[in-house]
Protein backbone atom coordinates (compact mmCIF):
# COMPACT_ATOMS: atom_id res chain seq x y z
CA UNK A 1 77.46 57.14 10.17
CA UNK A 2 77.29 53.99 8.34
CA UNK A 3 80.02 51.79 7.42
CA UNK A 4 81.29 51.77 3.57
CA UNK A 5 81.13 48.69 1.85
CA UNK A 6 84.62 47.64 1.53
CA UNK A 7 86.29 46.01 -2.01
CA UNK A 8 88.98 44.99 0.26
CA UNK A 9 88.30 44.27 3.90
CA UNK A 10 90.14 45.44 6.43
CA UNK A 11 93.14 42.88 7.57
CA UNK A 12 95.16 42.18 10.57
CA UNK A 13 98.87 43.89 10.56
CA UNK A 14 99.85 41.96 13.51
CA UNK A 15 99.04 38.33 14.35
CA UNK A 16 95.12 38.25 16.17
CA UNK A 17 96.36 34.89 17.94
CA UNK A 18 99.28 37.34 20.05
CA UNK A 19 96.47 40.48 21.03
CA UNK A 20 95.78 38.39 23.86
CA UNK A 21 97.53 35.92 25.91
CA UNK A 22 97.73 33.60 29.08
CA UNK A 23 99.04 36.68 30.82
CA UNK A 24 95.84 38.53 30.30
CA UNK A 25 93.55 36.14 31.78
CA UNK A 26 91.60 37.88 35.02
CA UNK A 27 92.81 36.71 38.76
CA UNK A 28 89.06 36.80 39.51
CA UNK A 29 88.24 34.32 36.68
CA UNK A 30 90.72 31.95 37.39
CA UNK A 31 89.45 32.12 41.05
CA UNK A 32 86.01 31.06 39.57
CA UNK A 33 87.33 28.73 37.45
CA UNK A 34 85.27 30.48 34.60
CA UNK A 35 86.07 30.20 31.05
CA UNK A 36 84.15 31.33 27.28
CA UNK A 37 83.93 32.19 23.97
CA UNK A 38 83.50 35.20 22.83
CA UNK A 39 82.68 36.91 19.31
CA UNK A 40 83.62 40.75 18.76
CA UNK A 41 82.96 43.29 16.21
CA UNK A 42 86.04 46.18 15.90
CA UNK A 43 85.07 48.82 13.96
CA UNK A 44 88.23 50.10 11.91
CA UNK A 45 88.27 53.69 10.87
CA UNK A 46 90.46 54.78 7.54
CA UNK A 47 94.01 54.83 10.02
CA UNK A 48 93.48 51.21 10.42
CA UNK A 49 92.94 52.17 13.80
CA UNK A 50 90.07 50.15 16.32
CA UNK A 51 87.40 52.93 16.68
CA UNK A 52 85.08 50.78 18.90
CA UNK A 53 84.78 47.51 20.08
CA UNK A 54 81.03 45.56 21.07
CA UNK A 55 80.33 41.95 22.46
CA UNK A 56 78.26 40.09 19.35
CA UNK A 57 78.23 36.97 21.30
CA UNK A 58 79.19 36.80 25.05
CA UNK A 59 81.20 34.33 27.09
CA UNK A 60 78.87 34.55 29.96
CA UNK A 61 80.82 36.69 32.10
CA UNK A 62 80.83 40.11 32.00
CA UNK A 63 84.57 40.27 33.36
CA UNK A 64 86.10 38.20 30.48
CA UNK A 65 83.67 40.10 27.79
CA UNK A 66 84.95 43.98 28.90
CA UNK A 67 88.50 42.81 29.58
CA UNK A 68 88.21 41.48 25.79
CA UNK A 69 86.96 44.54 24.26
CA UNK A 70 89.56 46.31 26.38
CA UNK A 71 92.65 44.92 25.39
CA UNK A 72 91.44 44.80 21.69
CA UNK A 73 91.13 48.38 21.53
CA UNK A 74 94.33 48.82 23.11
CA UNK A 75 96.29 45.92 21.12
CA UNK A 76 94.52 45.07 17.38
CA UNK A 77 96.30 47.03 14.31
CA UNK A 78 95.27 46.61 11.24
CA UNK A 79 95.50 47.66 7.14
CA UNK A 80 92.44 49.98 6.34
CA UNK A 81 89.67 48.59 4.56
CA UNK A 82 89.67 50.34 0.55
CA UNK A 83 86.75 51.17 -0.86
CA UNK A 84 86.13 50.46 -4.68
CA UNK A 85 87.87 54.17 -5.58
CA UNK A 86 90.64 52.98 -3.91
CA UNK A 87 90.92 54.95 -0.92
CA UNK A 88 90.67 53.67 2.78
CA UNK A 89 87.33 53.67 4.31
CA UNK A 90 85.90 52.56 7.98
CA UNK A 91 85.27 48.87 7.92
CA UNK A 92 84.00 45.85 10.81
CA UNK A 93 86.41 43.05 11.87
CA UNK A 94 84.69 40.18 13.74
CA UNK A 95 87.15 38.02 15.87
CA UNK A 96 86.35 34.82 18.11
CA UNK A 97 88.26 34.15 21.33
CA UNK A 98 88.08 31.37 23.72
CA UNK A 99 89.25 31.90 26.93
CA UNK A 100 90.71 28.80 28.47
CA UNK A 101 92.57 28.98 31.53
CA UNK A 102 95.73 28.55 30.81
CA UNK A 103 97.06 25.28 33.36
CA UNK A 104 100.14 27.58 35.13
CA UNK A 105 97.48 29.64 36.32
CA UNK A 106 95.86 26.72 38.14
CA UNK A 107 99.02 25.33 39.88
């Protein structure tokens, strides 16, 4: 099933910026010392409710681009798209995330 073209896109009803945190970042990548960006697409069905999440643009590291995906899907809430009759419809939200580690990991 395709996704409806939306008149009003679907919109964060929390703030993106506190889905993920320092807290999140994997032992194994700090280990590494590894770091990326990342670009996702979260399809939203008509609850405003993530449906599926998929990697558009990886970090480089399969650990930080699953954990990402995961914690979206468990975290992100959002307003449902609306469609031009007015009622809610699936929609796509693309997010960016950089994943620095953060410097109390380090010490």
């Amino acid at each position: 099933m395709g996704l409806a073209s939306a008149i009003i896109s679907a919109t964060p009803k929390t703030d993106p910026h506190k889905w993920l945190g320092p807290d999140d970042y994997p032992k194994s990548s700090v280990t590494s010392e590894t770091e990326g960006v990342i670009t996702v697409a979260i399809n939203v069905n008509e609850k405003g409710e993530p449906s599926s999440c998929s990697v558009t643009s990886s970090s480089g590291d399969n650990d930080l681009d699953s954990l990402t995906c995961s914690l979206l899907m468990k975290r992100a809430q959002f307003i449902p798209a609306k469609g031009r009759n007015g009622a809610t419809i699936t929609s796509q939200y693309s997010q960016k995330v950089s994943w620095r580690i953060p410097r109390e990991k380090l010490i």
